[in-house]
PDB file of N, CA and C in Angstrom:
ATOM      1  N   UNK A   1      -3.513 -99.556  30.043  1.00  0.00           N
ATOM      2  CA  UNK A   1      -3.502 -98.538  31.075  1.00  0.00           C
ATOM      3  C   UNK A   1      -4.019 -97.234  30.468  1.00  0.00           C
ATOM      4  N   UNK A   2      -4.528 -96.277  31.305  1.00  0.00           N
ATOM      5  CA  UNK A   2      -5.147 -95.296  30.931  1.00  0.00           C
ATOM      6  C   UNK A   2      -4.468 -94.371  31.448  1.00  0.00           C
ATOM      7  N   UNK A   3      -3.572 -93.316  30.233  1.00  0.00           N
ATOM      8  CA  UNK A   3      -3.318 -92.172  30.954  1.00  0.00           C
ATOM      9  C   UNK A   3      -3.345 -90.827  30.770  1.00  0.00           C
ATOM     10  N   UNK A   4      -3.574 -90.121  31.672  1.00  0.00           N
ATOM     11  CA  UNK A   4      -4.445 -88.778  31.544  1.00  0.00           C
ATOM     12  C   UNK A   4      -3.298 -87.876  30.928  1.00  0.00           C
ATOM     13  N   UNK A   5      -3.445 -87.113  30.150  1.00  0.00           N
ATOM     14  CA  UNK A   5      -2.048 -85.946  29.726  1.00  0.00           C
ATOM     15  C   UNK A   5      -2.878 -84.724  29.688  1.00  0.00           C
ATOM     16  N   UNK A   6      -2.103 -83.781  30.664  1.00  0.00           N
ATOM     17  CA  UNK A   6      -2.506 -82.505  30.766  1.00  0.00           C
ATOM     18  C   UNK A   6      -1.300 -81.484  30.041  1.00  0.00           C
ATOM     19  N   UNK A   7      -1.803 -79.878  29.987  1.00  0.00           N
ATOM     20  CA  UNK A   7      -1.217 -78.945  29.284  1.00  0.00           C
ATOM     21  C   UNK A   7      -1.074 -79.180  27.935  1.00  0.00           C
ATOM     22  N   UNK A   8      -1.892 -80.031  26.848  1.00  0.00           N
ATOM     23  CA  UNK A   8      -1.948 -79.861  25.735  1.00  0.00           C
ATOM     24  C   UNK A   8      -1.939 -78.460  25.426  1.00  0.00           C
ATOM     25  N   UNK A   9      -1.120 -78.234  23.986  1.00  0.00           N
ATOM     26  CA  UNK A   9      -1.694 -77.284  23.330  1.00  0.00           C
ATOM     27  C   UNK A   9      -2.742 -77.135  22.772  1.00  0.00           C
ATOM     28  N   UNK A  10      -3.745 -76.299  22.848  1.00  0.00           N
ATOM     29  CA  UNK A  10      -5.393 -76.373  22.659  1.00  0.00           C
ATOM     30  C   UNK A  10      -5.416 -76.369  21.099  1.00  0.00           C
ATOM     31  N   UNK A  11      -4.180 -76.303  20.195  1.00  0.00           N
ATOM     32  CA  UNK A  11      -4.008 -76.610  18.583  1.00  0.00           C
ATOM     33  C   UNK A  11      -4.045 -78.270  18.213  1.00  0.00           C
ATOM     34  N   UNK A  12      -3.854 -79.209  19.149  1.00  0.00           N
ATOM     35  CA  UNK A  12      -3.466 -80.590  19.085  1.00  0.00           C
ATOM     36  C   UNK A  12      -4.902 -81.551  19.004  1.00  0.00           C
ATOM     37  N   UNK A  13      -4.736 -81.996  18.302  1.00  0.00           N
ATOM     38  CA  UNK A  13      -5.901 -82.814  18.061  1.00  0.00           C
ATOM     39  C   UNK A  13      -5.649 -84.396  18.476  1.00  0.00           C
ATOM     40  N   UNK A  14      -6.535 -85.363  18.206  1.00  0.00           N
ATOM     41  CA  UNK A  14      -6.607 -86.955  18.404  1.00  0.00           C
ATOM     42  C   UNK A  14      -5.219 -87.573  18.298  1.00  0.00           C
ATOM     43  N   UNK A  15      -5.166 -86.999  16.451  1.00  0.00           N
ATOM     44  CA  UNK A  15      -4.115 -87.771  15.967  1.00  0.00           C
ATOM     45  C   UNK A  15      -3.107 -87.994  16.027  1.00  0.00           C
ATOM     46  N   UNK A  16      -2.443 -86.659  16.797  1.00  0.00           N
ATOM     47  CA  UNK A  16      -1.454 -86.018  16.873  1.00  0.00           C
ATOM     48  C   UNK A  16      -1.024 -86.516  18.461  1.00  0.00           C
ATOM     49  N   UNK A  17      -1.659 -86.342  19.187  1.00  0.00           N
ATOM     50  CA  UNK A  17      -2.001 -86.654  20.699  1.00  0.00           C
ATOM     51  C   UNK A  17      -1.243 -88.767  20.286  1.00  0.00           C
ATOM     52  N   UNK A  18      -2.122 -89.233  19.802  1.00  0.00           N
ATOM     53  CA  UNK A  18      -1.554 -90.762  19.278  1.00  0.00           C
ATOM     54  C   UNK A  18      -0.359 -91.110  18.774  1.00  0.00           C
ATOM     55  N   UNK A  19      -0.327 -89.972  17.888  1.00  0.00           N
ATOM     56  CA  UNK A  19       1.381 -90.033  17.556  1.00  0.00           C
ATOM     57  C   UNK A  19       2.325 -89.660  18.575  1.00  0.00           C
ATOM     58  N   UNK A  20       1.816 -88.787  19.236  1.00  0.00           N
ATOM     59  CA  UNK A  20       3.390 -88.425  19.954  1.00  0.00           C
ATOM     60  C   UNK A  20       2.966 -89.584  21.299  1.00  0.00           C
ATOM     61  N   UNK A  21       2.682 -90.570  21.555  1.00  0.00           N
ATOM     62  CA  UNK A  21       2.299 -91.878  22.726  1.00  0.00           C
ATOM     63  C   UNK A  21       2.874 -93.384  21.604  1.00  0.00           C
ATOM     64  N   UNK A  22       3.132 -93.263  20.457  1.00  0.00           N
ATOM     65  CA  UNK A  22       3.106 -94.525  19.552  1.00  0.00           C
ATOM     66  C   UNK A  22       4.519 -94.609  19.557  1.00  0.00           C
ATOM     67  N   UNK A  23       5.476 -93.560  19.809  1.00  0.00           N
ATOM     68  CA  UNK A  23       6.657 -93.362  20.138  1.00  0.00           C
ATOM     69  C   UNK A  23       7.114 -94.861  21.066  1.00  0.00           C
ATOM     70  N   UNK A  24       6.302 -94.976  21.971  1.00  0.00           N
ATOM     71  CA  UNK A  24       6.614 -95.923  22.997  1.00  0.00           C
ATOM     72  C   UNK A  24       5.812 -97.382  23.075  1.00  0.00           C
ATOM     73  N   UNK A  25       4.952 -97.334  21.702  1.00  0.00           N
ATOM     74  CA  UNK A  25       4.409 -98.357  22.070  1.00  0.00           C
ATOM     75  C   UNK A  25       2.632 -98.741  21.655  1.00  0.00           C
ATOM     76  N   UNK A  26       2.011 -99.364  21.237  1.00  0.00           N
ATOM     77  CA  UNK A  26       0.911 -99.731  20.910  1.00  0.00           C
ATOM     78  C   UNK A  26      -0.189 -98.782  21.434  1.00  0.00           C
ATOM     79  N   UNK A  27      -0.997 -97.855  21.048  1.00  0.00           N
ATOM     80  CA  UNK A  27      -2.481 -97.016  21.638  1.00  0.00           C
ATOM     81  C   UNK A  27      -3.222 -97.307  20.869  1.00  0.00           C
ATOM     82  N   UNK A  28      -3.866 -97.758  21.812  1.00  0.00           N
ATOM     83  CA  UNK A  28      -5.427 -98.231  21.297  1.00  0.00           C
ATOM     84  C   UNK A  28      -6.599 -97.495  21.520  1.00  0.00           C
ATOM     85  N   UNK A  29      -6.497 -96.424  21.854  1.00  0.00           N
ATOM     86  CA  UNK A  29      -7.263 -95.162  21.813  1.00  0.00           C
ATOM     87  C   UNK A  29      -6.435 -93.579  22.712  1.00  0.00           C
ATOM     88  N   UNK A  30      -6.497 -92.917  21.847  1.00  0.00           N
ATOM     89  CA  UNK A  30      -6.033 -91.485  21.985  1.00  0.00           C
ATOM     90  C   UNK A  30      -7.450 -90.123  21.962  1.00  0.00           C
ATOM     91  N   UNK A  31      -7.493 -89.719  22.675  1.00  0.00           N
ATOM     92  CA  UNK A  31      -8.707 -88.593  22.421  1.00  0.00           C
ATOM     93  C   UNK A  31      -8.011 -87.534  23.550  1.00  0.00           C
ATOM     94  N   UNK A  32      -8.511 -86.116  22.374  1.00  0.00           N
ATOM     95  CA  UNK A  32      -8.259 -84.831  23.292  1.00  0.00           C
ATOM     96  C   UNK A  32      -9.630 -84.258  24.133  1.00  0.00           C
ATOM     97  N   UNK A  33      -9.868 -84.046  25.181  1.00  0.00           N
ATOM     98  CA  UNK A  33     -11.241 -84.150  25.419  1.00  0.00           C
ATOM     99  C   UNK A  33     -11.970 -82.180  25.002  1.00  0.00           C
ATOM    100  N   UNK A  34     -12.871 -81.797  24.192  1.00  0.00           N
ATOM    101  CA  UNK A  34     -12.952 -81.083  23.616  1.00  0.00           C
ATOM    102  C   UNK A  34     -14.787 -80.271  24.632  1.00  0.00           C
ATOM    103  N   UNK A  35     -15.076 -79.086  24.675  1.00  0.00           N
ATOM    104  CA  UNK A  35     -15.702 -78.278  24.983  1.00  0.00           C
ATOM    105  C   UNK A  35     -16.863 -78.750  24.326  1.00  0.00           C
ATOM    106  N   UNK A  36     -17.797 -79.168  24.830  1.00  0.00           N
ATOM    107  CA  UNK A  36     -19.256 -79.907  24.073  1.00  0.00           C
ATOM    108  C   UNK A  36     -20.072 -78.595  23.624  1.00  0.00           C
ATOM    109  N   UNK A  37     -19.813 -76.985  23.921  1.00  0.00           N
ATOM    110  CA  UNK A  37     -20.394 -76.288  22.990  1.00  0.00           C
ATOM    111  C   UNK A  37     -19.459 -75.499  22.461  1.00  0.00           C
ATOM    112  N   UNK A  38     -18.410 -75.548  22.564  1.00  0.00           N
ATOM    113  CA  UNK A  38     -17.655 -74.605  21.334  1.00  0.00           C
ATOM    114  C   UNK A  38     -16.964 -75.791  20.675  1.00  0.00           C
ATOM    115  N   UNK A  39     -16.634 -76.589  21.157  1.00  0.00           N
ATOM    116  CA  UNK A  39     -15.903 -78.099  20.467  1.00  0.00           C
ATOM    117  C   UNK A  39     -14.213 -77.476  20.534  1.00  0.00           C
ATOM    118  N   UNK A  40     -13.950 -76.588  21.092  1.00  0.00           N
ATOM    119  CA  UNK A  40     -12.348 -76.763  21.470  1.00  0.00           C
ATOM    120  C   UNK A  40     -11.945 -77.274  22.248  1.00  0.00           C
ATOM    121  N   UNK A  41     -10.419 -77.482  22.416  1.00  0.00           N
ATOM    122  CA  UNK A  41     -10.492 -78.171  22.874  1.00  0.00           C
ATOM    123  C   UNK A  41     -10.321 -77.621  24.545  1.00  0.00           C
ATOM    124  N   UNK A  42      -9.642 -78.529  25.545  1.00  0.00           N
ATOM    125  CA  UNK A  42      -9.849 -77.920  26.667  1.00  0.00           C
ATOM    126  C   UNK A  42      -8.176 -78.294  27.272  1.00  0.00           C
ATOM    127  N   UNK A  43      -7.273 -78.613  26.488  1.00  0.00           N
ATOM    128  CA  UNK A  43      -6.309 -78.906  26.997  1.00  0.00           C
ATOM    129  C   UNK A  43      -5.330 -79.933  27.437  1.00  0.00           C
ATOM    130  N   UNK A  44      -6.581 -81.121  27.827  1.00  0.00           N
ATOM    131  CA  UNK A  44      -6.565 -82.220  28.152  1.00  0.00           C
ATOM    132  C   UNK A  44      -6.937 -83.794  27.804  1.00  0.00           C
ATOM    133  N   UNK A  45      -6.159 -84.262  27.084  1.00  0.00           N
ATOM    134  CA  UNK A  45      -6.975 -85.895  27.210  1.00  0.00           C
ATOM    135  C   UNK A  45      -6.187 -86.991  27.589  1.00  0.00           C
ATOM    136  N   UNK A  46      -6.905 -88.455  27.144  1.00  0.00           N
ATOM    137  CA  UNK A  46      -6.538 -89.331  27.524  1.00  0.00           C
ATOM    138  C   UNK A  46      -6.118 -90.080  26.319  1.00  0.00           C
ATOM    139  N   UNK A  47      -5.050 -91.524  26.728  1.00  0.00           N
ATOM    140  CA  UNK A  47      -4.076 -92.166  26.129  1.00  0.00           C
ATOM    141  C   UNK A  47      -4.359 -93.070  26.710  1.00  0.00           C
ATOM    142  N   UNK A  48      -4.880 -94.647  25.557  1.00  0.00           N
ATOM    143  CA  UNK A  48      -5.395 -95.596  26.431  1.00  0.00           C
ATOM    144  C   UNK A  48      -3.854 -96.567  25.737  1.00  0.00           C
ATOM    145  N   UNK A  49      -3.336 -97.374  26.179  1.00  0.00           N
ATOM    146  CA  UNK A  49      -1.734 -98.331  26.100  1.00  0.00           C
ATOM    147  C   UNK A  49      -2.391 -99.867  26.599  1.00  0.00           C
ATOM    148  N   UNK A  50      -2.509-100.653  25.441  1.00  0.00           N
ATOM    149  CA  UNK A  50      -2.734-101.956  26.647  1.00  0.00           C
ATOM    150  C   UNK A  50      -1.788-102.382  26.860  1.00  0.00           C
ATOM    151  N   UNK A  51      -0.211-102.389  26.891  1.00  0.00           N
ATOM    152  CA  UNK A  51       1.075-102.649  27.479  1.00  0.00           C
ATOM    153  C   UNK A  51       1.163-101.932  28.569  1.00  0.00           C
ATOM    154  N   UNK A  52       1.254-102.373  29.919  1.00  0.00           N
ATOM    155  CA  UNK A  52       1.412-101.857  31.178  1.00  0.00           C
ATOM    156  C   UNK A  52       3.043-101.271  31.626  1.00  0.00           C
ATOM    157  N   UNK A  53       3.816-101.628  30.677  1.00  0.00           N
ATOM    158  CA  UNK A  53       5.286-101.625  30.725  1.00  0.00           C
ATOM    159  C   UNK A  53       5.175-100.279  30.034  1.00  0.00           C
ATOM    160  N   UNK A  54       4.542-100.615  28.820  1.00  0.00           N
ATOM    161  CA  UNK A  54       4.939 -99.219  27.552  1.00  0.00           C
ATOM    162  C   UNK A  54       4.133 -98.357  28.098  1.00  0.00           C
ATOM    163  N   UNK A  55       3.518 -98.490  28.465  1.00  0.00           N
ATOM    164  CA  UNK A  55       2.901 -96.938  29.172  1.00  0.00           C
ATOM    165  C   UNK A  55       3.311 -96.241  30.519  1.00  0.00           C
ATOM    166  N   UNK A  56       3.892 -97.421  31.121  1.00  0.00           N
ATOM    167  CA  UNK A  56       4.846 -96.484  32.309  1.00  0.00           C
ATOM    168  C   UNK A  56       5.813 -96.169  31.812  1.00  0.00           C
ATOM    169  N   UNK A  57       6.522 -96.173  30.829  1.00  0.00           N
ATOM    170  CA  UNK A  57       7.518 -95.835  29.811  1.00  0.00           C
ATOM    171  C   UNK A  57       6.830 -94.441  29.244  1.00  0.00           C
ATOM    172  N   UNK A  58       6.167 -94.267  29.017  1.00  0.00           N
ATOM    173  CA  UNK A  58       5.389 -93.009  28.221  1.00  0.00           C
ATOM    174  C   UNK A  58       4.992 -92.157  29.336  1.00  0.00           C
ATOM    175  N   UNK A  59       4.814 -92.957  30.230  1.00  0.00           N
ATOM    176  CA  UNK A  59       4.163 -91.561  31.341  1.00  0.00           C
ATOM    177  C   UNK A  59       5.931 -90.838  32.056  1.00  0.00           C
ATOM    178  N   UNK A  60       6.936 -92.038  31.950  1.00  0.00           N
ATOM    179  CA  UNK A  60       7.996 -91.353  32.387  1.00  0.00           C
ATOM    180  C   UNK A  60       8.559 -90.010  31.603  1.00  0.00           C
ATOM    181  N   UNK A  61       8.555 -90.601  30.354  1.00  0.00           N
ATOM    182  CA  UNK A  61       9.251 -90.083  29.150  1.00  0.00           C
ATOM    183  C   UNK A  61       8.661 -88.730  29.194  1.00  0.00           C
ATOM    184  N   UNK A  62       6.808 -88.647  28.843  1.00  0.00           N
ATOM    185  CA  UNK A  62       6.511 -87.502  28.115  1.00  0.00           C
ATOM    186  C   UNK A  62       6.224 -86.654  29.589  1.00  0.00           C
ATOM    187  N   UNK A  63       5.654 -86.627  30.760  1.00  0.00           N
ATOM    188  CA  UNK A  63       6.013 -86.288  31.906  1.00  0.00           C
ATOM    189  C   UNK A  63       6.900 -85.252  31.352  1.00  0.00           C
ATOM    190  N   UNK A  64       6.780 -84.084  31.748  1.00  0.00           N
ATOM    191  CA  UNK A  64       7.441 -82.268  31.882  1.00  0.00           C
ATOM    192  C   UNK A  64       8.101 -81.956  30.272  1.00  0.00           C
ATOM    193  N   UNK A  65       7.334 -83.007  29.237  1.00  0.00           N
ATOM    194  CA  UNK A  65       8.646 -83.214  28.378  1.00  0.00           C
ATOM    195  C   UNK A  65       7.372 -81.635  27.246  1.00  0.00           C
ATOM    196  N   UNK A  66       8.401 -81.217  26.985  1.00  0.00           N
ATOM    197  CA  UNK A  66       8.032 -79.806  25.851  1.00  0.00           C
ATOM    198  C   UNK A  66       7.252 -79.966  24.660  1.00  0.00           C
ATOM    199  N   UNK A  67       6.312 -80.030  24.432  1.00  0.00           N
ATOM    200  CA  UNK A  67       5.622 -80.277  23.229  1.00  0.00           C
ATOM    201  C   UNK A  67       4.718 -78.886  22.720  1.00  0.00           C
ATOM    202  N   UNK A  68       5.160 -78.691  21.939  1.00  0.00           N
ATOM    203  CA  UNK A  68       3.845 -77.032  21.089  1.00  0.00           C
ATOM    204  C   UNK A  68       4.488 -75.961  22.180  1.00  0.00           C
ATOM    205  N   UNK A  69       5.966 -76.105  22.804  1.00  0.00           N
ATOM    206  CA  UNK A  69       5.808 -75.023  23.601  1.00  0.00           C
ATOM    207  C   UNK A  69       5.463 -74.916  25.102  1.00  0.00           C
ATOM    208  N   UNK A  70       4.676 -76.167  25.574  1.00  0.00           N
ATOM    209  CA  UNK A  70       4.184 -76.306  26.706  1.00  0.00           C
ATOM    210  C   UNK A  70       4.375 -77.947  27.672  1.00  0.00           C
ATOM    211  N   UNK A  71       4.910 -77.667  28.985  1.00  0.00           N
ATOM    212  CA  UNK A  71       5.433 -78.751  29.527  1.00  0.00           C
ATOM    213  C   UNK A  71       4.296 -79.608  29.941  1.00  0.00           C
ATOM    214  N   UNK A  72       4.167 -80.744  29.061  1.00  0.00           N
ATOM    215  CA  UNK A  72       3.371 -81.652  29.354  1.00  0.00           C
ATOM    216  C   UNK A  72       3.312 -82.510  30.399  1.00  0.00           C
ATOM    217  N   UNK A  73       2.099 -82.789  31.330  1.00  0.00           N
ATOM    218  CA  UNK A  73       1.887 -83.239  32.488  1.00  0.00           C
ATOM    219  C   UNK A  73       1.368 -85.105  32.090  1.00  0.00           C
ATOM    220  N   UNK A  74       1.930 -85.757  32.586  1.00  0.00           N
ATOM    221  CA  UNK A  74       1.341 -87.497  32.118  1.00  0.00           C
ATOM    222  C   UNK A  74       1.471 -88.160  33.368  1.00  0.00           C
ATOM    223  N   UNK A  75       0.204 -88.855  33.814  1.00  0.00           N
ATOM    224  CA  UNK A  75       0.291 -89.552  35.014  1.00  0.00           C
ATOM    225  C   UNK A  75      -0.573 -90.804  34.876  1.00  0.00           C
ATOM    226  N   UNK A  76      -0.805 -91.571  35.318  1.00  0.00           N
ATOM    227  CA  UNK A  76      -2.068 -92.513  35.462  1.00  0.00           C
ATOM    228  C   UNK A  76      -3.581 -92.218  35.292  1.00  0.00           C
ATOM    229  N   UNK A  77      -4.212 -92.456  34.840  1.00  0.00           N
ATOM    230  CA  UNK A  77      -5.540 -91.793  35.092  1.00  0.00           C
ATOM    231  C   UNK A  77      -6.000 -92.598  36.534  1.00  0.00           C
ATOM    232  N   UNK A  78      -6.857 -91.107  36.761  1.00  0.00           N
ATOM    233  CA  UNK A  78      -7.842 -91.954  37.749  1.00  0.00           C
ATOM    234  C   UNK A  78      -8.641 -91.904  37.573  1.00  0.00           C
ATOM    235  N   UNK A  79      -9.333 -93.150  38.239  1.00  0.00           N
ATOM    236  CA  UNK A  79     -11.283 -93.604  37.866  1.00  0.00           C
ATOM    237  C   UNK A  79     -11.796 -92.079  37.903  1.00  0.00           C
ATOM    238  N   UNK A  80     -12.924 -92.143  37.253  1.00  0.00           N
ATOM    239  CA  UNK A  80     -13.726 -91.116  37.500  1.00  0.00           C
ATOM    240  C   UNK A  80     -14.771 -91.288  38.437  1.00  0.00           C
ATOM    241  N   UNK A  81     -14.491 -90.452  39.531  1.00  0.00           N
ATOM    242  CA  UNK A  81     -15.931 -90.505  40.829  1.00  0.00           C
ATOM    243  C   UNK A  81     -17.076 -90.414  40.217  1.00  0.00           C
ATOM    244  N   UNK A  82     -18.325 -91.053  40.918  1.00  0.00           N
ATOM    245  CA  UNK A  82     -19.316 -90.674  40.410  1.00  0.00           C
ATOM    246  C   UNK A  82     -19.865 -89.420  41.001  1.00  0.00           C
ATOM    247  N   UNK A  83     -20.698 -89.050  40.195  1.00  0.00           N
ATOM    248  CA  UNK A  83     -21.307 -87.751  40.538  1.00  0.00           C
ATOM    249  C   UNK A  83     -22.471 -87.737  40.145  1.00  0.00           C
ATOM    250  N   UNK A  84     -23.456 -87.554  41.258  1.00  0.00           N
ATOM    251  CA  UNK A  84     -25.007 -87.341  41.299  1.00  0.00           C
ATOM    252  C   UNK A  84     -25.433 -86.641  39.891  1.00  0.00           C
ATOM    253  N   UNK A  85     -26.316 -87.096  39.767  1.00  0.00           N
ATOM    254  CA  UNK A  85     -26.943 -85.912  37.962  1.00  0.00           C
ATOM    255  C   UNK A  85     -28.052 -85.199  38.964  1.00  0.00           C
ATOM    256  N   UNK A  86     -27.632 -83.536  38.601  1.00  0.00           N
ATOM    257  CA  UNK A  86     -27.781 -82.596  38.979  1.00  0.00           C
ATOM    258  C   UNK A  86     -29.379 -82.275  38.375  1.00  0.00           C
ATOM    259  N   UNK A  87     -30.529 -82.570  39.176  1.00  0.00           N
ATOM    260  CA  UNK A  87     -31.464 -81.794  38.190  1.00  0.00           C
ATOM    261  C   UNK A  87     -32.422 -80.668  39.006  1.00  0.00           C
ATOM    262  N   UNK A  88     -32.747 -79.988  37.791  1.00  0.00           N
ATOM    263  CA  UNK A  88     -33.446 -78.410  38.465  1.00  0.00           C
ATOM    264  C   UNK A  88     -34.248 -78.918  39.197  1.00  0.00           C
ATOM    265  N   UNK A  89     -34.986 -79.493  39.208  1.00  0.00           N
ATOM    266  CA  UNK A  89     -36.309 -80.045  40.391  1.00  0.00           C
ATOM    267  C   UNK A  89     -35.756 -79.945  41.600  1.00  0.00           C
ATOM    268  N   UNK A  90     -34.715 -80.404  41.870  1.00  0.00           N
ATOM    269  CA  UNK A  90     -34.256 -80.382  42.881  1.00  0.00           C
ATOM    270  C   UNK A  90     -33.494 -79.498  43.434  1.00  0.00           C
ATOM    271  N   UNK A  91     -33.813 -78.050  42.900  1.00  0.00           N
ATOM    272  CA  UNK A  91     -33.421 -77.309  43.884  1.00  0.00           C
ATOM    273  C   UNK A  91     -34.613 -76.543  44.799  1.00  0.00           C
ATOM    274  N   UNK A  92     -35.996 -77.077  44.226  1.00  0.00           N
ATOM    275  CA  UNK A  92     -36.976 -76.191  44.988  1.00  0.00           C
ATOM    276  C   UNK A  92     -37.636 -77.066  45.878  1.00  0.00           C
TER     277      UNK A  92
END
């Protein structure tokens, strides 16, 4: 399962993000998603769990729970919509 965690502290990196989800259970990928030109981060990433149990366990748990200071948000991810690629040609 894939799940999205918001209100990171913008100090928290990959690893750290993995550790505090391993608490509950097997991640098989952790990433903070980071600003492609300053490379900070932006607050937010994702927590991939292939246990469907242990990760509704993790989304209960870390859900409003205090980390760096700030009440962390954990829900399901959702798909990402697609979205048209935007190009200049097409605005004239």
């Amino acid at each position: 399962m894939n799940i999205y965690v918001g209100n990171l502290p913008y100090s928290m990196g990959d690893a750290e993000l993995r550790q505090a989800f391993e608490e509950f259970g097997s991640v098989s990928n952790a990433s903070v998603v980071k600003d492609k030109f300053t490379g900070r981060s932006r607050g937010f990433g994702f927590v991939e769990m292939p246990d469907t149990d242990a990760a509704n366990n993790a989304i209960e748990s870390m859900n409003g729970r205090n980390l760096g200071g700030r009440p962390l948000v954990a829900n399901e991810a959702r798909p990402r919509d697609e979205r048209p690629r935007f190009n200049n040609r097409d605005r004239y």
